[in-house]
N, C-alpha and C. Protein backbone atom coordinates (compact mmCIF):
# COMPACT_ATOMS: atom_id res chain seq x y z
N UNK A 1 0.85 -1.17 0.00
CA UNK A 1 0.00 0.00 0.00
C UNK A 1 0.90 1.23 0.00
N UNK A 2 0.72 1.90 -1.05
CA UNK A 2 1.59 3.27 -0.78
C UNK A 2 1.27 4.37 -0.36
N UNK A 3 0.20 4.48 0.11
CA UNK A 3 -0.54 6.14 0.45
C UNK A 3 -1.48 5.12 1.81
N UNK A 4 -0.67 5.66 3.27
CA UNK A 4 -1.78 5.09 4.08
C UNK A 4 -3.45 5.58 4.24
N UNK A 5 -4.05 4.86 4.57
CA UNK A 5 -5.62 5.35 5.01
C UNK A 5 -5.68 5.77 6.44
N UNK A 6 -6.45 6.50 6.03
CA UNK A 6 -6.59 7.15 7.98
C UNK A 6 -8.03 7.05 8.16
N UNK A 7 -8.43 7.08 9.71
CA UNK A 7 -9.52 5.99 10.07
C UNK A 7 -10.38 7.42 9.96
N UNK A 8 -12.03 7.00 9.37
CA UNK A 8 -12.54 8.51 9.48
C UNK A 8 -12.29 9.18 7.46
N UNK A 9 -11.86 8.59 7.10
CA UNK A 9 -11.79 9.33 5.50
C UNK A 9 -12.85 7.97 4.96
N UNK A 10 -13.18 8.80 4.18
CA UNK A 10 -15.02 8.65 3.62
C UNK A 10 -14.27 8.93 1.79
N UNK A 11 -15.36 7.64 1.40
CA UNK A 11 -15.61 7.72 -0.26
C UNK A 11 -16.79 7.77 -0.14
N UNK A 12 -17.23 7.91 -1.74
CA UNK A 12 -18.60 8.51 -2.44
C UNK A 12 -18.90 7.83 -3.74
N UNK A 13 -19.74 7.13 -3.80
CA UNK A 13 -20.40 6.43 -5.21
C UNK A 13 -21.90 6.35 -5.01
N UNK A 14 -22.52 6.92 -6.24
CA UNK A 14 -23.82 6.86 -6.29
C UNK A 14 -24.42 5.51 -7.82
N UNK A 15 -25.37 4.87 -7.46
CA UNK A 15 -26.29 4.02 -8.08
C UNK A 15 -27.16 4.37 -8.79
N UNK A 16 -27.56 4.64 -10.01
CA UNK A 16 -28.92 4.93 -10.30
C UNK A 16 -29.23 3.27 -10.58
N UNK A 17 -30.47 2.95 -10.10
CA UNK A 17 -30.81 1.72 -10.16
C UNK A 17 -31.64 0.98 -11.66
N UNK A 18 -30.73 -0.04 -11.83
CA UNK A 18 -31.36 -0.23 -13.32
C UNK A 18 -32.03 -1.16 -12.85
N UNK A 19 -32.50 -1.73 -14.36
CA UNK A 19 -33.25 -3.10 -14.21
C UNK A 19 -32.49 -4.35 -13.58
N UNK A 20 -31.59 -4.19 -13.82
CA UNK A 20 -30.52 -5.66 -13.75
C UNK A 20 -30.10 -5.34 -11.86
N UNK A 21 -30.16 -4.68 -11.63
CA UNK A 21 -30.04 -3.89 -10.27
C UNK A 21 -31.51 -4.54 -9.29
N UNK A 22 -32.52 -5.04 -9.84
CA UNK A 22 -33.87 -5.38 -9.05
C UNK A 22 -33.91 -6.64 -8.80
N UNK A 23 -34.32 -6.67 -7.82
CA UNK A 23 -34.60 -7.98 -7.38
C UNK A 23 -35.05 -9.59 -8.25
N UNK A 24 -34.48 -10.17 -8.88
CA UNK A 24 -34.72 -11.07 -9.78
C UNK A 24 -33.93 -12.36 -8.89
N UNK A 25 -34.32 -13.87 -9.21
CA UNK A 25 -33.96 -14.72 -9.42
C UNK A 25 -33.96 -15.67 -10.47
N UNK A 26 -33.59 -17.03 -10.06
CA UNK A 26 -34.08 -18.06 -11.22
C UNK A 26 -35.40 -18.40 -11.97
N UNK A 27 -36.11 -17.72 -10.76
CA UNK A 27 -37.44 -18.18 -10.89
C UNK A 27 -37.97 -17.27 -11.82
N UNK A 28 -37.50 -15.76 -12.04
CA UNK A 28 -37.75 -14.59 -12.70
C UNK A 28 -37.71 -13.86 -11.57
N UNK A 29 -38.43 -12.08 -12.28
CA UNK A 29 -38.46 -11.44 -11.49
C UNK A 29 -39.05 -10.78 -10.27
N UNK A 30 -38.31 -10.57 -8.91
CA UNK A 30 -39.80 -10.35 -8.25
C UNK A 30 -40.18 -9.39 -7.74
N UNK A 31 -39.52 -7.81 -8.05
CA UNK A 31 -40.25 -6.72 -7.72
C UNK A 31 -39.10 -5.65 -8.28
N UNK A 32 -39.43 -4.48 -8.83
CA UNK A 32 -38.53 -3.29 -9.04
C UNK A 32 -37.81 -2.70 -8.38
N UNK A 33 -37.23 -3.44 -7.40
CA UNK A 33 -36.87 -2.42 -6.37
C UNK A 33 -35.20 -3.25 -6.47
N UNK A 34 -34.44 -2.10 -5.72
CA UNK A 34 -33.05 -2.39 -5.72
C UNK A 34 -32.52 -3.97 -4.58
N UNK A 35 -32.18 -4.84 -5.49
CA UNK A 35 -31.67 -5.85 -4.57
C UNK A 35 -30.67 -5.98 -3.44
N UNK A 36 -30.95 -6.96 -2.63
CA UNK A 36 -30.04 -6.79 -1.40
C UNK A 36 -28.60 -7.62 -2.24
N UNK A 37 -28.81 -8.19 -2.65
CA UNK A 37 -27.44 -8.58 -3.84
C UNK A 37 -26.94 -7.31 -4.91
N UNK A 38 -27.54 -6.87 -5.23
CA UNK A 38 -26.88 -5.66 -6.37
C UNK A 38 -26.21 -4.30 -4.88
N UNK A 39 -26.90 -4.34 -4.34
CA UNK A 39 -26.61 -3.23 -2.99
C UNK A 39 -25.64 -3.95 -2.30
N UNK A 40 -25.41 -5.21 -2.21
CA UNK A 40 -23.92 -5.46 -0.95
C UNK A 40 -22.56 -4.95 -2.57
N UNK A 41 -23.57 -5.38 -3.43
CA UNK A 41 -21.97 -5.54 -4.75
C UNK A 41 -21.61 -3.85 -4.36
N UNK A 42 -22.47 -2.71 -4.88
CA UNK A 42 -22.64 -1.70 -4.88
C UNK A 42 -21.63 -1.16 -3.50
N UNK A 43 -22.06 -1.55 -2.45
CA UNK A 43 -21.71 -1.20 -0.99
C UNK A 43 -19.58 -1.87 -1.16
N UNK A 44 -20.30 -2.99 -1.69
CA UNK A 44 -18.82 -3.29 -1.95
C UNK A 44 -17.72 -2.68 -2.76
N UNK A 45 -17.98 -1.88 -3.77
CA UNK A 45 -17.59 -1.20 -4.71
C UNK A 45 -16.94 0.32 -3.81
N UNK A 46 -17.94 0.71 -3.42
CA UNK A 46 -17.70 1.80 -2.68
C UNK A 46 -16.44 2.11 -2.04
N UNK A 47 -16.24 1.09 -0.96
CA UNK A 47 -15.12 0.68 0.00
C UNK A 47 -14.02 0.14 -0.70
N UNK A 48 -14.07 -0.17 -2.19
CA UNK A 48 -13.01 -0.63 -2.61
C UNK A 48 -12.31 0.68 -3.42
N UNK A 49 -13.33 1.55 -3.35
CA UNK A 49 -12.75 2.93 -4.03
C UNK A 49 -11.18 3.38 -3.29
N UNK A 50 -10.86 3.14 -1.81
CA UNK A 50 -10.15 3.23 -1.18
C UNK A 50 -8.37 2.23 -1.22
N UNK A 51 -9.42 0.72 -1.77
CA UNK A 51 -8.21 0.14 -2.32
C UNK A 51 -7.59 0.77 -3.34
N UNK A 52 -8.91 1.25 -4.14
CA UNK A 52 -7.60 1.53 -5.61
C UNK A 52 -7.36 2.92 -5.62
N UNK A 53 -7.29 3.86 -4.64
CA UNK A 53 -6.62 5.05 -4.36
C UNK A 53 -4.98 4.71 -3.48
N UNK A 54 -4.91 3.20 -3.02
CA UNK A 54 -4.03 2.84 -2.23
C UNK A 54 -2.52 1.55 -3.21
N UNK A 55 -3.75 1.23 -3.64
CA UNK A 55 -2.65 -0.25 -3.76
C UNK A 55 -1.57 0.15 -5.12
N UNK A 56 -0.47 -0.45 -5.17
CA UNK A 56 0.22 -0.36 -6.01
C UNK A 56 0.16 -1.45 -7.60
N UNK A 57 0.68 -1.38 -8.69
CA UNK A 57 0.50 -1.65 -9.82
C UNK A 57 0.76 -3.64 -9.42
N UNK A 58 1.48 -3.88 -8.45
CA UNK A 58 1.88 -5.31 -8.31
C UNK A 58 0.74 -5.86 -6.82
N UNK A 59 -0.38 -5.04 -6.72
CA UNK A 59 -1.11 -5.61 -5.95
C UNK A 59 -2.62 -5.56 -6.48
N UNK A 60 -3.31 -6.10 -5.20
CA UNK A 60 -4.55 -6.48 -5.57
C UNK A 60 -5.39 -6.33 -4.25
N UNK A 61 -7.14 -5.90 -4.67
CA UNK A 61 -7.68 -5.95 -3.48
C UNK A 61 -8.60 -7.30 -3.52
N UNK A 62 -8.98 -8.02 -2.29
CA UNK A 62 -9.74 -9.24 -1.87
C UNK A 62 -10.61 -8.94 -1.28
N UNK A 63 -11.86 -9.21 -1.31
CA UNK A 63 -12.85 -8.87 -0.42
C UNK A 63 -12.61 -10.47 0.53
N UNK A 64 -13.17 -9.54 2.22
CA UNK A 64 -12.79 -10.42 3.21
C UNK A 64 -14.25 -10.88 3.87
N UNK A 65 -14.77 -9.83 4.36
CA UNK A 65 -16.34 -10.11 4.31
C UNK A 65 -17.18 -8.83 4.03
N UNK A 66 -18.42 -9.20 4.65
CA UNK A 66 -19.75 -7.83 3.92
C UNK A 66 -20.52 -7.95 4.91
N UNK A 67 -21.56 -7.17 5.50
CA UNK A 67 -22.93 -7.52 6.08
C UNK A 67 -23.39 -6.30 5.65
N UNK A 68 -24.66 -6.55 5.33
CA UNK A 68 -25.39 -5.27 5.05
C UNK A 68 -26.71 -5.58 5.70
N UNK A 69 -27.48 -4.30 6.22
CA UNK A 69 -28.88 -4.25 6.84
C UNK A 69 -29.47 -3.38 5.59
N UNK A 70 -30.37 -4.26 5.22
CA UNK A 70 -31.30 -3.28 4.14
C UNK A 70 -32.66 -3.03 5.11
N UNK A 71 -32.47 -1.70 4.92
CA UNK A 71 -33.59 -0.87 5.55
C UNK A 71 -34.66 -0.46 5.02
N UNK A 72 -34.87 0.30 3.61
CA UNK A 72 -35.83 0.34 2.75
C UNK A 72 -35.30 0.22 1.45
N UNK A 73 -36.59 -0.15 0.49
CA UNK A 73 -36.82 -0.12 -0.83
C UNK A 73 -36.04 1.27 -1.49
N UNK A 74 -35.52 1.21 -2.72
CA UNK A 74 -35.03 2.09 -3.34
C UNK A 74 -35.57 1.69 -5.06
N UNK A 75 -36.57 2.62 -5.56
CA UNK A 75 -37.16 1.83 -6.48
C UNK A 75 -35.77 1.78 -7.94
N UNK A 76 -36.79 1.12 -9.09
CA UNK A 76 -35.75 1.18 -10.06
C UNK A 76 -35.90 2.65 -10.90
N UNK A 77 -35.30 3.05 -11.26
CA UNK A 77 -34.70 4.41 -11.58
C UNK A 77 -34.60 5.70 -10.73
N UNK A 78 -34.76 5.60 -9.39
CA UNK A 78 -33.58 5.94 -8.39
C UNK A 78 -32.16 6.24 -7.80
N UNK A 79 -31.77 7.21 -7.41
CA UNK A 79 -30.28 7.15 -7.14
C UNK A 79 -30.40 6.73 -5.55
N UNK A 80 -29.36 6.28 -5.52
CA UNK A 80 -28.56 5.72 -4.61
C UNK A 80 -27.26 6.27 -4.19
N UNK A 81 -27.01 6.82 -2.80
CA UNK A 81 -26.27 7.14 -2.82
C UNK A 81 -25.65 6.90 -1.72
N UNK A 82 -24.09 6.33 -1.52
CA UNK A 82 -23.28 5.47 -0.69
C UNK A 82 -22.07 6.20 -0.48
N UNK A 83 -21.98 6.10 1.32
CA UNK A 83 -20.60 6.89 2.05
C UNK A 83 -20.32 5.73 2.41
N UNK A 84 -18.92 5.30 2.07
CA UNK A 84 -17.79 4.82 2.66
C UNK A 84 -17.06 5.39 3.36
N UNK A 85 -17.01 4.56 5.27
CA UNK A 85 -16.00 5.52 6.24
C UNK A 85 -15.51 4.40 6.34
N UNK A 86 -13.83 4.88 6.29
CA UNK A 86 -12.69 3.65 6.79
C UNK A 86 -12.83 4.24 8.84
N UNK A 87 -13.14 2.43 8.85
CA UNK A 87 -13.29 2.15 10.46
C UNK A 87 -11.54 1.83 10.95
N UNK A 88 -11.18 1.01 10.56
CA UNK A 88 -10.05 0.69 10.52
C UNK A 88 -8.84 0.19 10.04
N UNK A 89 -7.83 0.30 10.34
CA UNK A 89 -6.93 -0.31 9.06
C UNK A 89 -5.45 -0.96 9.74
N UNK A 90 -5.57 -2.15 9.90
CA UNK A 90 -4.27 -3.00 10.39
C UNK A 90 -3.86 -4.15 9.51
N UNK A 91 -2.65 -3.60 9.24
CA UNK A 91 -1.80 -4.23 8.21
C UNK A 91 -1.95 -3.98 6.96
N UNK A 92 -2.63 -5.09 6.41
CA UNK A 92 -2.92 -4.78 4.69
C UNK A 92 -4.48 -4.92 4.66
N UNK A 93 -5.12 -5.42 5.81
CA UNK A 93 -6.46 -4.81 5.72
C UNK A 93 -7.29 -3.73 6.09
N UNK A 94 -8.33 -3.38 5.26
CA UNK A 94 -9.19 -2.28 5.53
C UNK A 94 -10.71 -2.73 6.07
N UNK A 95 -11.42 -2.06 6.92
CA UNK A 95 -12.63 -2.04 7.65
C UNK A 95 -13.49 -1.00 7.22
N UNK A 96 -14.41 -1.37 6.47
CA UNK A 96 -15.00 0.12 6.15
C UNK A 96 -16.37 -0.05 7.08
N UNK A 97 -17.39 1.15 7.76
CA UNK A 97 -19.04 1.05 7.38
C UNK A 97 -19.42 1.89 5.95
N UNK A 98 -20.72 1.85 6.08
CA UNK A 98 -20.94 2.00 4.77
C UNK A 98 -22.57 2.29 4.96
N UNK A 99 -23.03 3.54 4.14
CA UNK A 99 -24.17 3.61 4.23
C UNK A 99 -24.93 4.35 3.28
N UNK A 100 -26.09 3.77 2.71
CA UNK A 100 -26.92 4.05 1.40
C UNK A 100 -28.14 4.64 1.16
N UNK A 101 -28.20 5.94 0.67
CA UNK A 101 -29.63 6.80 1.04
C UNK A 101 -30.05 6.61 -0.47
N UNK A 102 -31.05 7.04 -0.19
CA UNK A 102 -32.00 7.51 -1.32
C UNK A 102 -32.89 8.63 -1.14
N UNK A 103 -32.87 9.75 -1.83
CA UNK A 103 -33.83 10.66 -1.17
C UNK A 103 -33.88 11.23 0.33
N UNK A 104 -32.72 11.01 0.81
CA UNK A 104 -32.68 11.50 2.08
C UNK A 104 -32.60 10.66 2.85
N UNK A 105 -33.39 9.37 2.44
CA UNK A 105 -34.15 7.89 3.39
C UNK A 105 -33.15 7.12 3.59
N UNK A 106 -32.42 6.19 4.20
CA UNK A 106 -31.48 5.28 5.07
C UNK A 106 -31.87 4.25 4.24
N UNK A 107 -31.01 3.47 3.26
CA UNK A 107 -31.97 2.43 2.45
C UNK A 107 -30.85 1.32 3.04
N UNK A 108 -29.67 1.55 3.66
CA UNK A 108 -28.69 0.52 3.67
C UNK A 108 -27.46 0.89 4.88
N UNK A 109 -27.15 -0.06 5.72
CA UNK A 109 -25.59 0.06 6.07
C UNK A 109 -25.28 -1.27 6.63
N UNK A 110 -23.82 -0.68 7.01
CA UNK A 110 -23.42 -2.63 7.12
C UNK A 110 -21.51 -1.99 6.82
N UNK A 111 -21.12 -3.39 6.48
CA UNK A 111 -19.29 -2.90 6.89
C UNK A 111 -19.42 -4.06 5.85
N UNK A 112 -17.76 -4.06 5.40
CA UNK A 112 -17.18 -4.43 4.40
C UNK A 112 -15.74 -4.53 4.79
N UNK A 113 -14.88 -5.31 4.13
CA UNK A 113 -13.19 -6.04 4.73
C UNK A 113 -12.45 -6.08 3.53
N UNK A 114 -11.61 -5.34 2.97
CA UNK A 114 -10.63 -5.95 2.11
C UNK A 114 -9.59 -5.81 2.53
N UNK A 115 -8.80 -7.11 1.84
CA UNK A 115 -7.20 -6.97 2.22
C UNK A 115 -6.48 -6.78 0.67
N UNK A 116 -4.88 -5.92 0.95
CA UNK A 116 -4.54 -5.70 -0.45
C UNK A 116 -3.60 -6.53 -0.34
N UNK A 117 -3.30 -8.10 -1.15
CA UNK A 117 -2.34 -8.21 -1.36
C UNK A 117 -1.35 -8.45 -2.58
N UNK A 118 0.12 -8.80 -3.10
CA UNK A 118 0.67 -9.09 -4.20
C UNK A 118 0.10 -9.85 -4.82
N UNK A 119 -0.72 -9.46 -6.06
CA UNK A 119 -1.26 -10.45 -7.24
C UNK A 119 -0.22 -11.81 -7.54
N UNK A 120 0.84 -11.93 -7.38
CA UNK A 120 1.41 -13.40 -7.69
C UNK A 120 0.40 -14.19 -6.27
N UNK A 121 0.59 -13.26 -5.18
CA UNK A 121 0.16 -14.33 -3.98
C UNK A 121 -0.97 -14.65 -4.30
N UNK A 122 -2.13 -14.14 -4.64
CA UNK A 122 -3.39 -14.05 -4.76
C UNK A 122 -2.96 -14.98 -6.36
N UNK A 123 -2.55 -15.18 -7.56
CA UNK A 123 -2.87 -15.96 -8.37
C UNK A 123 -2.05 -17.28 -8.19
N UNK A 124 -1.14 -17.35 -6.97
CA UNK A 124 -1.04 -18.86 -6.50
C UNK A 124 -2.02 -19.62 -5.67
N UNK A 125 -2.41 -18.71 -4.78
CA UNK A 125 -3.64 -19.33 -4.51
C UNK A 125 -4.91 -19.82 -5.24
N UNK A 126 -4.46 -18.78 -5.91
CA UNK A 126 -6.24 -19.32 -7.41
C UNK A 126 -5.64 -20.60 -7.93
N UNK A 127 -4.34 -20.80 -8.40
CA UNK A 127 -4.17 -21.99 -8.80
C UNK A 127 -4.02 -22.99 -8.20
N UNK A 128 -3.44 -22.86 -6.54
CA UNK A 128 -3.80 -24.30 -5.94
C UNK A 128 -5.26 -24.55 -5.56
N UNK A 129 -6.23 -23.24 -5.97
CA UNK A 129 -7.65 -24.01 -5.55
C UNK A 129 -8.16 -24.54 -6.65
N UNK A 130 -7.86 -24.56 -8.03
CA UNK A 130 -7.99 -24.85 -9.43
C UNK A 130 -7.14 -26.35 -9.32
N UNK A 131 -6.00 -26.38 -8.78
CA UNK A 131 -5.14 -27.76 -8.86
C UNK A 131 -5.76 -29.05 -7.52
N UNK A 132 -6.24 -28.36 -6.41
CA UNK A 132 -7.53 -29.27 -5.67
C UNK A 132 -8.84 -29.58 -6.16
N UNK A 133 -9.07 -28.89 -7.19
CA UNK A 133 -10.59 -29.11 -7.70
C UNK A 133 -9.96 -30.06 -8.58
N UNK A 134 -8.96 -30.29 -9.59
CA UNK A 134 -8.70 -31.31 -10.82
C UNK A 134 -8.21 -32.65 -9.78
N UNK A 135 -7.60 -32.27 -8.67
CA UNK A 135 -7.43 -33.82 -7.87
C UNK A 135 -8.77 -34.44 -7.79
């Protein structure tokens, strides 16, 4: 990481919510409104704005975990709009919360984990989990 994070610095990404953004499964679709799956990706995106203001050309960010509380509906063609605050930061990981309005209204929050590390490390690991799946 070459530029540290300090705990308390906030990113900014907004959503306008498409179709592909609504609540759908296998089954089809089941209402216009912004999914709790398109909103953790979204929430996730946010907090990673911070990795790639940080990491260098020979690294990489990992998501570690997510929780999100969806609070209300955000229909489809709506903005969305998401603050990322770094909670904490030890070592090569980051702690963000994270929280998603619409119109003023609280539609989302919850925390998010990435760690940055060297892309060789991260694509040896992809290949010994690729070389346990062919055993």
């Amino acid at each position: 990481m070459a530029i540290p994070i300090q705990p308390g610095e906030q990113r900014r990404f907004s959503r306008h919510v498409r179709p592909e953004d609504c609540a759908a499964f296998d089954s089809g679709s089941v209402h216009p409104v912004y999914a709790t799956f398109a909103l953790a990706r979204d929430a996730e995106w946010c907090c990673r704005l911070f990795v790639l203001d940080v990491k260098s050309t020979e690294e990489e960010g990992i998501g570690t975990m997510i929780s999100v509380e969806h609070i209300s509906p955000a229909t489809e063609g709506s903005t969305v709009d998401f603050t990322a605050v770094a909670e904490s930061v030890a070592g090569n990981e980051i702690i963000c919360g994270f929280e998603a309005h619409c119109n003023g209204r609280l539609v989302a929050k919850g925390k998010t984990g990435q760690k940055i590390l060297k892309k060789e490390k991260l694509e040896r690991l992809f290949q010994s989990l690729d070389s346990n799946m062919k055993s």
